[in-house]
C-alpha atoms as a PDB file:
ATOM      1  CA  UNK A   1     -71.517  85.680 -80.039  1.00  0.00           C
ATOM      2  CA  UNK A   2     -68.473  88.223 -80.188  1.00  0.00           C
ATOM      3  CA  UNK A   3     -66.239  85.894 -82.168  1.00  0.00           C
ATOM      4  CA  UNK A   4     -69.599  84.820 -84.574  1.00  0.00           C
ATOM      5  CA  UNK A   5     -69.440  88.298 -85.071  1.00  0.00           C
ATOM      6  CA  UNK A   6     -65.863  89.307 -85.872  1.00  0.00           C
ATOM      7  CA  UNK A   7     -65.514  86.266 -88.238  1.00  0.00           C
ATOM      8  CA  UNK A   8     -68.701  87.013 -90.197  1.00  0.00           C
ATOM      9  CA  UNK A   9     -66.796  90.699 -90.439  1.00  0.00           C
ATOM     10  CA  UNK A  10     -63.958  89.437 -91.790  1.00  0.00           C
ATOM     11  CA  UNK A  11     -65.339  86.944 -93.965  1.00  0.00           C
ATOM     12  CA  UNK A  12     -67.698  89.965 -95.680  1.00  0.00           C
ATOM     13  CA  UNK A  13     -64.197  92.368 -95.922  1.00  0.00           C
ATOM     14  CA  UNK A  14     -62.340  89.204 -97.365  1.00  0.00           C
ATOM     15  CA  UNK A  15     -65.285  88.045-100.152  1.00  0.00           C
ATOM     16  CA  UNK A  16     -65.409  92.433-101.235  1.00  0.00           C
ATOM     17  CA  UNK A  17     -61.883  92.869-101.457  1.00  0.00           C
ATOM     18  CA  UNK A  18     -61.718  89.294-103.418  1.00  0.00           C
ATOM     19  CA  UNK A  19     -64.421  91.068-105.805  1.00  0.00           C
ATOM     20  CA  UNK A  20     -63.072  94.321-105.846  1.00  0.00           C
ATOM     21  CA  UNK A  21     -59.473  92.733-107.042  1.00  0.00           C
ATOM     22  CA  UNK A  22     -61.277  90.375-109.402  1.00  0.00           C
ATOM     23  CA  UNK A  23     -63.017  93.291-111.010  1.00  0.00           C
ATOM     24  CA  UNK A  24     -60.007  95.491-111.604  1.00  0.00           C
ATOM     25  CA  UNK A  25     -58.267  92.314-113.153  1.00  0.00           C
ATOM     26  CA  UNK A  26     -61.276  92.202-115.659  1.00  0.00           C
ATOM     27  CA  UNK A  27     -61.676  95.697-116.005  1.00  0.00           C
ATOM     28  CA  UNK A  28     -60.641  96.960-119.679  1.00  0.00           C
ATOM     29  CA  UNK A  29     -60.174 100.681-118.430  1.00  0.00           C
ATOM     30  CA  UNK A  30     -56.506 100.499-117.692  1.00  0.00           C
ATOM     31  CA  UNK A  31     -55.606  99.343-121.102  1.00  0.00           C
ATOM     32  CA  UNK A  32     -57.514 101.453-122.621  1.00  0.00           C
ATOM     33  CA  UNK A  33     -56.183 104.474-121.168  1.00  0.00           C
ATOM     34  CA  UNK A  34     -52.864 102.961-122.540  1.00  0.00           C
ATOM     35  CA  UNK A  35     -53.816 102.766-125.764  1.00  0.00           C
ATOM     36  CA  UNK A  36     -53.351 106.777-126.791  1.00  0.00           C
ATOM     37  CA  UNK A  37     -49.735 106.563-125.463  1.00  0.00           C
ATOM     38  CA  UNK A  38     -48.929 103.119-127.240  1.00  0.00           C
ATOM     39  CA  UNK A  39     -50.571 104.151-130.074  1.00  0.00           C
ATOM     40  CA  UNK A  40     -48.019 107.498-130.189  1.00  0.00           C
ATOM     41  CA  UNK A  41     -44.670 105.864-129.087  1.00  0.00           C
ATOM     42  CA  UNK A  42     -45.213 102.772-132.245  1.00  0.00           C
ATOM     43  CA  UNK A  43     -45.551 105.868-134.311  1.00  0.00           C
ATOM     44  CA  UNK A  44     -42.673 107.846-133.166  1.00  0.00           C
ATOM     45  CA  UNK A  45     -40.939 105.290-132.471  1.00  0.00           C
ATOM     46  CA  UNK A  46     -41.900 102.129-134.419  1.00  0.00           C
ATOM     47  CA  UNK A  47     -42.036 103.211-137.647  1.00  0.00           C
ATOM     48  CA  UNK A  48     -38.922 104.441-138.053  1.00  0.00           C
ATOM     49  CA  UNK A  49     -37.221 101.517-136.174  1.00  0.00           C
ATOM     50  CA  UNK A  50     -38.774  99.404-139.138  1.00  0.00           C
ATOM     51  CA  UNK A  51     -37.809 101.664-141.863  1.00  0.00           C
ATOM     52  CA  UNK A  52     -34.839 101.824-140.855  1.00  0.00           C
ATOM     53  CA  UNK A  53     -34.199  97.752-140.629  1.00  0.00           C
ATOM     54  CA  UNK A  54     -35.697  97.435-144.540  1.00  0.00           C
ATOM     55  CA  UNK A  55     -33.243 100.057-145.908  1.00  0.00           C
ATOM     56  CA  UNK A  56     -30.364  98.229-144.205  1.00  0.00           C
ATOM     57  CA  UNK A  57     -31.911  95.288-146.468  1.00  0.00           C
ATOM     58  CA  UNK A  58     -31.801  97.318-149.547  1.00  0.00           C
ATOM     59  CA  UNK A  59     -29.341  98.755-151.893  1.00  0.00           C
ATOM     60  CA  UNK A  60     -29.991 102.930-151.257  1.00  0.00           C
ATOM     61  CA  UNK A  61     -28.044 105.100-152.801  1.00  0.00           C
ATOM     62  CA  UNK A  62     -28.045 108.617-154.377  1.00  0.00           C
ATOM     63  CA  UNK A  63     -30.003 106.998-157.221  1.00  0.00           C
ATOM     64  CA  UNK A  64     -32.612 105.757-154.990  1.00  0.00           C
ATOM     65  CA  UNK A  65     -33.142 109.735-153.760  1.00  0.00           C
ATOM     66  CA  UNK A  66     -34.553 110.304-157.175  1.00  0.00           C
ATOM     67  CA  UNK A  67     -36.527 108.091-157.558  1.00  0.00           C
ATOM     68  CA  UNK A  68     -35.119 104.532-158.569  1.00  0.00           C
ATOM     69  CA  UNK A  69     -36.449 101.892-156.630  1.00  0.00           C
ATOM     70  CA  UNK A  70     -34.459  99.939-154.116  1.00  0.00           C
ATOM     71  CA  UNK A  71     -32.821  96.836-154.861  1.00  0.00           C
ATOM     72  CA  UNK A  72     -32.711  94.280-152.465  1.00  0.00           C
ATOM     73  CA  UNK A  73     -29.780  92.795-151.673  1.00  0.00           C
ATOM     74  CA  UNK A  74     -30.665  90.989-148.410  1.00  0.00           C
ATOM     75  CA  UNK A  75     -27.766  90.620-145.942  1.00  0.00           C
ATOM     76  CA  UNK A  76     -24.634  91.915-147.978  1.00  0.00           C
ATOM     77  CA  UNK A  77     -25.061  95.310-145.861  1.00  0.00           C
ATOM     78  CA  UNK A  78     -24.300  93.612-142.810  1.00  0.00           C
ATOM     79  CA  UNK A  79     -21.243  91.177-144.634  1.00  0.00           C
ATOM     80  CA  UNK A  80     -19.455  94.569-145.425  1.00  0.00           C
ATOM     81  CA  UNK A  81     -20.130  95.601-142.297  1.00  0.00           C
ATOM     82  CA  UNK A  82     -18.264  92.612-140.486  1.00  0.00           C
ATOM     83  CA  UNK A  83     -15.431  92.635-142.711  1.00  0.00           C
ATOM     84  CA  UNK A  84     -14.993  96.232-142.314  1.00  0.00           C
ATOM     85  CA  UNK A  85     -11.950  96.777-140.326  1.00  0.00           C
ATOM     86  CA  UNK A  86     -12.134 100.891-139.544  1.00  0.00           C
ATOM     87  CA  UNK A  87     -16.027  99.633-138.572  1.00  0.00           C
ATOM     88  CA  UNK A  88     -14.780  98.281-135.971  1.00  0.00           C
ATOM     89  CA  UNK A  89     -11.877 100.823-134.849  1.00  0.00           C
ATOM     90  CA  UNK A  90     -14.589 103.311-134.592  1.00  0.00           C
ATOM     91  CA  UNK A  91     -16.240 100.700-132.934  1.00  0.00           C
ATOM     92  CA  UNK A  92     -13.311 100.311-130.160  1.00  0.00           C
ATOM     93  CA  UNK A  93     -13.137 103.732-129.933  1.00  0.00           C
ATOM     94  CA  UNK A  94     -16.728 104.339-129.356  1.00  0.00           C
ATOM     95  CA  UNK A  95     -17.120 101.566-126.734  1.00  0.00           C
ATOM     96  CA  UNK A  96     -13.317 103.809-124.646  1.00  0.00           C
ATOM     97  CA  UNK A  97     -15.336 106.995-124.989  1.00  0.00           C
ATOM     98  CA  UNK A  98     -18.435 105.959-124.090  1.00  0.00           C
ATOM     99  CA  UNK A  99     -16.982 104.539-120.394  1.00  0.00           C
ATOM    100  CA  UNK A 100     -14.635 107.062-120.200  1.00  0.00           C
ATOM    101  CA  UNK A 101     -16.849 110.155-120.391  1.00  0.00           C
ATOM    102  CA  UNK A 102     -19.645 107.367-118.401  1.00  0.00           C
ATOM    103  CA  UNK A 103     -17.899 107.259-115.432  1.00  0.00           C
ATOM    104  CA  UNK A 104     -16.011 110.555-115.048  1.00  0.00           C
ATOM    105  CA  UNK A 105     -19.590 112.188-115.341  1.00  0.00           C
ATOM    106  CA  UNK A 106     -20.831 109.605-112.625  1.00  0.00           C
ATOM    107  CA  UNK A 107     -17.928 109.929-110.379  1.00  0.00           C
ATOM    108  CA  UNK A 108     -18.239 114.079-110.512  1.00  0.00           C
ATOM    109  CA  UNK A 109     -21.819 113.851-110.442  1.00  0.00           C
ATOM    110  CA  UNK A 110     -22.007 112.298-107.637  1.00  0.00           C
ATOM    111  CA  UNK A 111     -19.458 113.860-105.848  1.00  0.00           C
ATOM    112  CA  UNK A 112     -20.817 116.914-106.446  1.00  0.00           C
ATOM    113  CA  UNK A 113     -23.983 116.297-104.821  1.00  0.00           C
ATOM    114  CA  UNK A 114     -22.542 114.639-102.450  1.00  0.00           C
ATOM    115  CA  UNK A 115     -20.322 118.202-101.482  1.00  0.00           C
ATOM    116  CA  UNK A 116     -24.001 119.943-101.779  1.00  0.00           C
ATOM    117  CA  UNK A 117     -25.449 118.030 -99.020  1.00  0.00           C
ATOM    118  CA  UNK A 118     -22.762 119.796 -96.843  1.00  0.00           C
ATOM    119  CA  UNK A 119     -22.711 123.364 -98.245  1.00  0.00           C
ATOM    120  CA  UNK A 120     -24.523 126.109 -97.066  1.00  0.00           C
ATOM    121  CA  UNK A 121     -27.900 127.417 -98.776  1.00  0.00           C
ATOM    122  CA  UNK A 122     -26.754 130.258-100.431  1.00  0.00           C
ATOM    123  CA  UNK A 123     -23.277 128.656-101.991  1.00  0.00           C
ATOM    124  CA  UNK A 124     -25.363 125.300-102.500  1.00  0.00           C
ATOM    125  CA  UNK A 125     -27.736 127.895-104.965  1.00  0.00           C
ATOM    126  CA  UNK A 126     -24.855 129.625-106.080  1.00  0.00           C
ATOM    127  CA  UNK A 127     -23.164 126.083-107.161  1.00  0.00           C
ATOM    128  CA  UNK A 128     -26.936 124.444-108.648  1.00  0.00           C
ATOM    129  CA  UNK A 129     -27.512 128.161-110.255  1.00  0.00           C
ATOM    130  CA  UNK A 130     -24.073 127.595-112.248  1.00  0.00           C
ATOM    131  CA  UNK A 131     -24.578 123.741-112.545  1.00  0.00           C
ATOM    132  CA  UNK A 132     -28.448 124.581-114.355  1.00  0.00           C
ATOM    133  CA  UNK A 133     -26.257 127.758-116.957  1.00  0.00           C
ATOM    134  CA  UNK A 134     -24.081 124.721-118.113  1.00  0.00           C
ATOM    135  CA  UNK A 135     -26.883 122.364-118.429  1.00  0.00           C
ATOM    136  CA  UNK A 136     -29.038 124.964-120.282  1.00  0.00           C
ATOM    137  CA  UNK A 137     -26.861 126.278-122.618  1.00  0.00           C
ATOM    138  CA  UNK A 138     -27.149 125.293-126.248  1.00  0.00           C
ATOM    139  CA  UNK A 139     -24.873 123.086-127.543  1.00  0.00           C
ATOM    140  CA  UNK A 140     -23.371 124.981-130.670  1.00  0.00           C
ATOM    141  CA  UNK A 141     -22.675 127.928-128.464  1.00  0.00           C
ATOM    142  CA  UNK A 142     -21.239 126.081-125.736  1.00  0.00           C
ATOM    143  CA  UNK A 143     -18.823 124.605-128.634  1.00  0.00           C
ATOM    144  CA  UNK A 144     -18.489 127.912-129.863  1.00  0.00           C
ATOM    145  CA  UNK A 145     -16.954 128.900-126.547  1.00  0.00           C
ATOM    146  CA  UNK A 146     -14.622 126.064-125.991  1.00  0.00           C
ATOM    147  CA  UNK A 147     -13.570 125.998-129.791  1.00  0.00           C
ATOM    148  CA  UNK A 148     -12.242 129.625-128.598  1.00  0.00           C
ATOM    149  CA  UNK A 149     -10.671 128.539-125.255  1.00  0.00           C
ATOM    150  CA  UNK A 150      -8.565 126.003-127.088  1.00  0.00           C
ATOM    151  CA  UNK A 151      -7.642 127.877-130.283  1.00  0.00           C
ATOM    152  CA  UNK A 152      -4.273 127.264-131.461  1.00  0.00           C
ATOM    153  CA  UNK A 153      -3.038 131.204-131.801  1.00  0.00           C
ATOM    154  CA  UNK A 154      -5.776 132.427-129.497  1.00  0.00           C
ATOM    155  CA  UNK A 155      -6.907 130.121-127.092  1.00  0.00           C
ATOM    156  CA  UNK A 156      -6.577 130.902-123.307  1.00  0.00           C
ATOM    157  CA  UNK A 157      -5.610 126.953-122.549  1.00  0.00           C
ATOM    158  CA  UNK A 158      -2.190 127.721-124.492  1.00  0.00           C
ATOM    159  CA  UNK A 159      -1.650 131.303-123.441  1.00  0.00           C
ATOM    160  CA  UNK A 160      -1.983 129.684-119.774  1.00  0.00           C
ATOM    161  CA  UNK A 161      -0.084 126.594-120.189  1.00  0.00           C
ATOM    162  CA  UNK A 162       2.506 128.734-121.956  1.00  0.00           C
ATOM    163  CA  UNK A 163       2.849 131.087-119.202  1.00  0.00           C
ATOM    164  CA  UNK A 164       3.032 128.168-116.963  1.00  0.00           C
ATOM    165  CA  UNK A 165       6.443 127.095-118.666  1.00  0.00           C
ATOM    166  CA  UNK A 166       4.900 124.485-120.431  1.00  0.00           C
ATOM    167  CA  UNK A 167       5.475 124.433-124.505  1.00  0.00           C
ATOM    168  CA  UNK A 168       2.271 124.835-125.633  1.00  0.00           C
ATOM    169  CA  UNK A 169       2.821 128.107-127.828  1.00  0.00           C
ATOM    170  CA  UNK A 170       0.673 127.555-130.913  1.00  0.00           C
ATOM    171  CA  UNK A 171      -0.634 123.620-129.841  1.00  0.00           C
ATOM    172  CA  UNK A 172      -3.032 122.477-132.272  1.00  0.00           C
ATOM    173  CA  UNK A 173      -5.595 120.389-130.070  1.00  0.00           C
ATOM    174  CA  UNK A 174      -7.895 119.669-132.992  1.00  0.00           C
ATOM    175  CA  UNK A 175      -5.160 118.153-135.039  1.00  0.00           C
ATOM    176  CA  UNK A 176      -3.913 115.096-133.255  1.00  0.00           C
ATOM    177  CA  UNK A 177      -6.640 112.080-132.202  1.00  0.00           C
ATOM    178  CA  UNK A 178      -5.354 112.015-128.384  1.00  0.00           C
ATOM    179  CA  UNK A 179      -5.521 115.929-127.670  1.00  0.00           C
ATOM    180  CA  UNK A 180      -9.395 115.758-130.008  1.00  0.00           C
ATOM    181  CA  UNK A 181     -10.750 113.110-127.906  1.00  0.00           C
ATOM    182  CA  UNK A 182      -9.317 115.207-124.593  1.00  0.00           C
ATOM    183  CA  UNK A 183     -11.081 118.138-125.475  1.00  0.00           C
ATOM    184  CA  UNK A 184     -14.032 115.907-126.641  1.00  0.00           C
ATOM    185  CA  UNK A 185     -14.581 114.362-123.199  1.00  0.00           C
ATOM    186  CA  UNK A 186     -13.884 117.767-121.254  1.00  0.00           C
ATOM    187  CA  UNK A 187     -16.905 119.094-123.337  1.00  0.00           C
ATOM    188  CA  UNK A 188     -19.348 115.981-123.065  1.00  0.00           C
ATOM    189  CA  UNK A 189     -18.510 115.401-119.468  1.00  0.00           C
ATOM    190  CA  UNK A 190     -19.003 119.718-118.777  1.00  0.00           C
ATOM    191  CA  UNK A 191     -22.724 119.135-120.357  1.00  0.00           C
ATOM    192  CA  UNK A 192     -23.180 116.078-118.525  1.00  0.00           C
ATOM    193  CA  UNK A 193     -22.579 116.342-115.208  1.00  0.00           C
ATOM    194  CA  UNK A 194     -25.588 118.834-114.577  1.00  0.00           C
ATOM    195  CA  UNK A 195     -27.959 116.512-114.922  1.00  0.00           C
ATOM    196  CA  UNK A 196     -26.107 113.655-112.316  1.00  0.00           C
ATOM    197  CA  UNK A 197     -25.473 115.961-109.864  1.00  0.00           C
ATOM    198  CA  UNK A 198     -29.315 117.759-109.944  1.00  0.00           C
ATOM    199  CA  UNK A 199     -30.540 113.864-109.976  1.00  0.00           C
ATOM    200  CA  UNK A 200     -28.420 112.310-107.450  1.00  0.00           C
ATOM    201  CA  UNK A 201     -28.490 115.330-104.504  1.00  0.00           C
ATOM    202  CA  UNK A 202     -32.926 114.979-105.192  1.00  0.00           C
ATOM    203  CA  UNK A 203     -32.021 111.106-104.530  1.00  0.00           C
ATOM    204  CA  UNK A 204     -29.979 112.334-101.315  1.00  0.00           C
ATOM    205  CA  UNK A 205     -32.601 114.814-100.104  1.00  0.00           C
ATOM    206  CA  UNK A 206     -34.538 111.923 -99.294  1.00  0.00           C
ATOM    207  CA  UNK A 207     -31.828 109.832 -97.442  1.00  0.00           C
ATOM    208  CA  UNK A 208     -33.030 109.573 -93.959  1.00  0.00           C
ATOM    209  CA  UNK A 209     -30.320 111.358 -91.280  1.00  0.00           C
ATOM    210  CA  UNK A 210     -31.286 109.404 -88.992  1.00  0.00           C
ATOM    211  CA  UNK A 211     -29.517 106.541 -90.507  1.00  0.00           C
ATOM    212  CA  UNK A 212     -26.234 108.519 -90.827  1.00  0.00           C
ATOM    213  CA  UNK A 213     -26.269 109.694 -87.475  1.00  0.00           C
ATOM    214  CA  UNK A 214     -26.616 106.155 -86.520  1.00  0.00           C
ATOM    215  CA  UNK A 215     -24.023 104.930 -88.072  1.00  0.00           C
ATOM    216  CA  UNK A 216     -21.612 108.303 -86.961  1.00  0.00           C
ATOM    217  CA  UNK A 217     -22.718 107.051 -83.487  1.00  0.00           C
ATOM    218  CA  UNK A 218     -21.736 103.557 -84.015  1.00  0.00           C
ATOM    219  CA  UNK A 219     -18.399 104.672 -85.430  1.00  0.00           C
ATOM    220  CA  UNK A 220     -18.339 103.923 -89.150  1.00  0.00           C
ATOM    221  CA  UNK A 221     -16.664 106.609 -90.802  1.00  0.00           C
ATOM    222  CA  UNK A 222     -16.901 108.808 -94.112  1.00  0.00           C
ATOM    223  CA  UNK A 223     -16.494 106.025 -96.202  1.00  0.00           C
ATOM    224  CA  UNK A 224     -17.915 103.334 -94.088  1.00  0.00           C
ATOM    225  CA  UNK A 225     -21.117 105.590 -94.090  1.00  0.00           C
ATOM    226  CA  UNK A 226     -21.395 105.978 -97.598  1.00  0.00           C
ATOM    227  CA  UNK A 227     -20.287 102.682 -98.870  1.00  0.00           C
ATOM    228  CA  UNK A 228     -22.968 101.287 -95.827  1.00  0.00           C
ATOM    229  CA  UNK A 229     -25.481 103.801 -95.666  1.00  0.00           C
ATOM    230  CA  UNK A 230     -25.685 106.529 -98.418  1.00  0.00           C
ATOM    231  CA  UNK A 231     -25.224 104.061-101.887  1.00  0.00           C
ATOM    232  CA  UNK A 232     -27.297 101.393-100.813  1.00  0.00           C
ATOM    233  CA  UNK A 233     -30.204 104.268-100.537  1.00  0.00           C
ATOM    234  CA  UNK A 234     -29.598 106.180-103.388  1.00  0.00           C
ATOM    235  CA  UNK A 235     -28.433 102.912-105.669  1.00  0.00           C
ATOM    236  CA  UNK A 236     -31.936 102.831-107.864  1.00  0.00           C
ATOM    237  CA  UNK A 237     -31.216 105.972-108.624  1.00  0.00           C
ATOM    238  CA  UNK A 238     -27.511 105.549-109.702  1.00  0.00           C
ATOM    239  CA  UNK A 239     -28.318 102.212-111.682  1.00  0.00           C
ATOM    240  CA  UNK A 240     -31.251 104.929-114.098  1.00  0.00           C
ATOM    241  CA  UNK A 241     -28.631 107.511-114.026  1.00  0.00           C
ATOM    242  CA  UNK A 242     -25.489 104.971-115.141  1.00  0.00           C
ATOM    243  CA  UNK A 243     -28.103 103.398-117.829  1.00  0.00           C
ATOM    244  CA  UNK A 244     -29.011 106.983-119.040  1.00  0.00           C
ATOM    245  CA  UNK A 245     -25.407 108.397-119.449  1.00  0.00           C
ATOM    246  CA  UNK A 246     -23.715 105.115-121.377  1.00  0.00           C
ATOM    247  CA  UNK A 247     -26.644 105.500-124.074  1.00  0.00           C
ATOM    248  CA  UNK A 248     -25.867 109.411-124.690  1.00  0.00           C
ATOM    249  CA  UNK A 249     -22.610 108.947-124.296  1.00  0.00           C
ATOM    250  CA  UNK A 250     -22.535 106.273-127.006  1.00  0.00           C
ATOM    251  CA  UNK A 251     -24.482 108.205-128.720  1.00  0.00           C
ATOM    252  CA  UNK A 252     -22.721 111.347-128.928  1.00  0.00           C
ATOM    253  CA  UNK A 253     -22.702 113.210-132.373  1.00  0.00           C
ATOM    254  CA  UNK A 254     -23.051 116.512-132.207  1.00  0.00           C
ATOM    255  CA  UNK A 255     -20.113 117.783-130.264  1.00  0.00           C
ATOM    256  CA  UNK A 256     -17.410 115.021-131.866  1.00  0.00           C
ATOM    257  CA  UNK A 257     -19.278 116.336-135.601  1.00  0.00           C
ATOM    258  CA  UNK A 258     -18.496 120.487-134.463  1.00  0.00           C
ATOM    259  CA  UNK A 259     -15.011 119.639-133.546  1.00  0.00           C
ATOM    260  CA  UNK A 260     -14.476 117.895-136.481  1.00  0.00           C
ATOM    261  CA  UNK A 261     -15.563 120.780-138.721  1.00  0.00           C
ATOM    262  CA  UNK A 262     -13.093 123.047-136.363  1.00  0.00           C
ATOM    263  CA  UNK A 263     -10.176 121.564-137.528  1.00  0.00           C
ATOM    264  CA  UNK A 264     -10.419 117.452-136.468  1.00  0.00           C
ATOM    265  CA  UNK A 265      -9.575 114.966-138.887  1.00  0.00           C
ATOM    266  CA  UNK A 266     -12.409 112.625-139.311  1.00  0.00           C
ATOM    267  CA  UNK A 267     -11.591 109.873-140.435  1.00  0.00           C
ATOM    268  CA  UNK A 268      -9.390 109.284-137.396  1.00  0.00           C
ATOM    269  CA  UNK A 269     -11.674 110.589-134.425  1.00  0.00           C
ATOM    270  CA  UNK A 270     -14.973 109.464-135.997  1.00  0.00           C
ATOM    271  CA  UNK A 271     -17.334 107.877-133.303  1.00  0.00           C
ATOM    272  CA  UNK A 272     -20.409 105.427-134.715  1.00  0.00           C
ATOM    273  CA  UNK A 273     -22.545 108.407-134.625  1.00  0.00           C
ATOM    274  CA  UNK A 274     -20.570 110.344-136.740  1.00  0.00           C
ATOM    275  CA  UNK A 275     -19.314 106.968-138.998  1.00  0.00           C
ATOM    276  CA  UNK A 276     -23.119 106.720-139.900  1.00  0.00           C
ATOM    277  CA  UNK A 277     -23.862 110.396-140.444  1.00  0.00           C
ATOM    278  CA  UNK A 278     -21.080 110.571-143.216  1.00  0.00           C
ATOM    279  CA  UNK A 279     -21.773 107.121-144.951  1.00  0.00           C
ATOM    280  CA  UNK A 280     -25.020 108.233-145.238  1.00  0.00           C
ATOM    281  CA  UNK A 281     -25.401 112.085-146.019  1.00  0.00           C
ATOM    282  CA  UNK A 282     -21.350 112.568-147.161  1.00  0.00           C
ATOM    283  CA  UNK A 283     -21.249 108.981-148.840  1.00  0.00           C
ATOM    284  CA  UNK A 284     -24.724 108.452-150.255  1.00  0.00           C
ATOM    285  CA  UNK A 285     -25.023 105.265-149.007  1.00  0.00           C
ATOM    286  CA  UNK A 286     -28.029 105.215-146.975  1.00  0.00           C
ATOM    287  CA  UNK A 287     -28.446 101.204-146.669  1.00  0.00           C
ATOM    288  CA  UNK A 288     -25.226 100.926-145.298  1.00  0.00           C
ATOM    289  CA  UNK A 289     -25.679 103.282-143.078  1.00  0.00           C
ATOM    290  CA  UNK A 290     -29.074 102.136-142.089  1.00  0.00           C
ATOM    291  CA  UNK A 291     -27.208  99.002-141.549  1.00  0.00           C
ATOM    292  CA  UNK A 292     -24.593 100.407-139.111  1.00  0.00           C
ATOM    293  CA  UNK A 293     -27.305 102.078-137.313  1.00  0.00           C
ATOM    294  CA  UNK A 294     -28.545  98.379-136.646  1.00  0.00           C
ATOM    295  CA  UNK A 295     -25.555  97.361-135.770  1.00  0.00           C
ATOM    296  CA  UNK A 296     -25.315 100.775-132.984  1.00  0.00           C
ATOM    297  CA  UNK A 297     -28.823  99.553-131.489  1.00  0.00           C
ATOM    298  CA  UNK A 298     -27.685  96.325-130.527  1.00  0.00           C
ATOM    299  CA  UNK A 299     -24.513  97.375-129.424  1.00  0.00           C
ATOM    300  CA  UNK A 300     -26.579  99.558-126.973  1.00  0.00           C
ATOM    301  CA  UNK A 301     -28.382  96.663-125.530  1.00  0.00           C
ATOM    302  CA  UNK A 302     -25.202  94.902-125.529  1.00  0.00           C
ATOM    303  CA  UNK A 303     -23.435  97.732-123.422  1.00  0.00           C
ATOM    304  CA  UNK A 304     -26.781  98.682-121.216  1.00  0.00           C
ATOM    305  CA  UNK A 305     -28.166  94.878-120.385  1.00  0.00           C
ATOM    306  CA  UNK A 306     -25.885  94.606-117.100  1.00  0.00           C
ATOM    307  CA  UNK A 307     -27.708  97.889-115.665  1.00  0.00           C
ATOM    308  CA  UNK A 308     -30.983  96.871-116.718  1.00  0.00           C
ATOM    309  CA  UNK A 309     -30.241  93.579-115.420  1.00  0.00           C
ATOM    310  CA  UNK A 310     -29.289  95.030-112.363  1.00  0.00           C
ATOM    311  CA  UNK A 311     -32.672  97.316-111.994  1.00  0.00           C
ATOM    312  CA  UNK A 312     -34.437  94.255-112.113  1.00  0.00           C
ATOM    313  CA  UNK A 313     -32.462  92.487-109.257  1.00  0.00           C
ATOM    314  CA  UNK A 314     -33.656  95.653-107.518  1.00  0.00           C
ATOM    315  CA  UNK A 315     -37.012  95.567-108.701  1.00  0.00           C
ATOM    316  CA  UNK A 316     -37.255  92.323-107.428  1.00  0.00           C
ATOM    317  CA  UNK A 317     -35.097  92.443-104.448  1.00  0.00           C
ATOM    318  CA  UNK A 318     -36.503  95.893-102.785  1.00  0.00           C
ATOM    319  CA  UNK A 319     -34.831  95.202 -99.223  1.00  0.00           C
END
């Protein structure tokens, strides 16, 4: 009678939960509660995506800005665009940047919260409370500051490297492509970090110490324990991250653009986002650059698609 009992139990729990998970599969509700936010990212998104793919099409110029139509002239954008050859040095050199200034922000980043797990409370708030000051501060006055640092008569980079014994009296950093891109990355990685370190030490917050204790016990090491223990944990977390910084640091316009106007020559330290900028507003021609844009996008997926590949290996993979 018991087990008549029990199995008429389970059979009842089994046949609701069937319904219950048959309803929410034929339940409109959660697709309609998407629809605001699709509706919002295909117009913020979407539309401009698609304008921007027809002007690379078309034959925009200053002309156009007055009112001439567009002509179309179909692929010819993109033809100038693969015989270009400084395209594709400013191509090269956006592709060294981007992993340059990509993994010296990952490898601080993380070391950095990596040295917070170990400090005490108030220099680990002293450390985030200067980390946050860097992150926050606006970009043009952050520039402002560093254009200052490494003037060429004024800076304090020269006066120090000068009193060092070094011959650095009156070094123009701006002026030569190796020195720009030097200062360029010290100012890109500086604003980038921030956000790695405050992202990876909340990924290491929740690493369970009873795992590294364990594995202290057992004997691995410092580097056993992180290679073993710490990156397996906190590798979701370092695949967003990694995605996150090659797109902004491919990206970057607004600090290579500053420089620039401090004294860089352009034409031999522009990056992509840059190249486009001036085709476009300095050269008037907008299809081009619409074109190049195109060309940026899918060199984005090109660059990104092992991460994202490797997020869904994880996805699918969770152990």
């Amino acid at each position: 009678m018991s087990d008549t009992m029990d199995r008429t139990v389970t059979d009842t729990a089994s046949d609701v939960g069937t319904r219950v998970a048959r309803r929410r599969r034929t339940s409109p509700l959660p697709y309609a509660l998407l629809v605001p936010a699709v509706l919002a990212l295909a117009l913020a998104l979407g539309y401009p995506l698609v304008r921007q793919v027809v002007l690379s099409f078309q034959d925009f110029g200053l002309a156009q800005q007055f009112g001439r139509p567009p002509e179309w002239i179909g692929l010819d954008n993109y033809r100038r665009l693969v015989t270009d050859g400084y395209l594709w040095q400013v191509t090269a050199r956006s592709i060294a940047f981007c992993l340059v200034n990509a993994a010296l922000t990952m490898a601080i980043g993380v070391g950095l919260a990596l040295l917070m797990r170990h400090m005490s409370r108030g220099v680990r708030l002293l450390v985030q409370t200067g980390l946050l000051l860097a992150w926050a501060m606006p970009v043009v006055a952050s520039l402002t500051v560093w254009q200052w640092l490494f003037d060429t008569q004024y800076g304090v980079v020269n006066h120090v490297l000068t009193g060092l014994g070094l011959d650095y009296e009156g070094h123009g950093w701006l002026l030569r492509p190796l020195s720009f891109f030097f200062v360029a990355t010290v100012v890109v990685v500086w604003m980038s970090v921030p956000f790695v370190a405050f992202t990876v030490y909340a990924a290491l917050t929740q690493l369970p110490e009873e795992l590294v204790e364990a594995a202290e016990i057992d004997g691995a090491g410092a580097g056993s324990r992180f290679r073993h223990v710490v990156l397996p944990t906190i590798r979701p977390v370092l695949l967003v991250v990694g995605l996150l910084q090659v797109i902004w640091d491919l990206r970057v316009f607004t600090q290579i653009y500053i420089l620039q106007e401090a004294g860089g020559s352009a034409r031999d330290t522009n990056l992509l986002g840059t190249y486009i900028y001036r085709l476009g507003i300095g050269g008037g021609e907008f299809g081009m650059s619409a074109a190049v844009a195109i060309f940026m996008l899918a060199l984005t997926v090109v660059l990104t698609a092992p991460y994202v590949r490797a997020m869904l290996r994880q996805e699918g993979d969770p152990a």
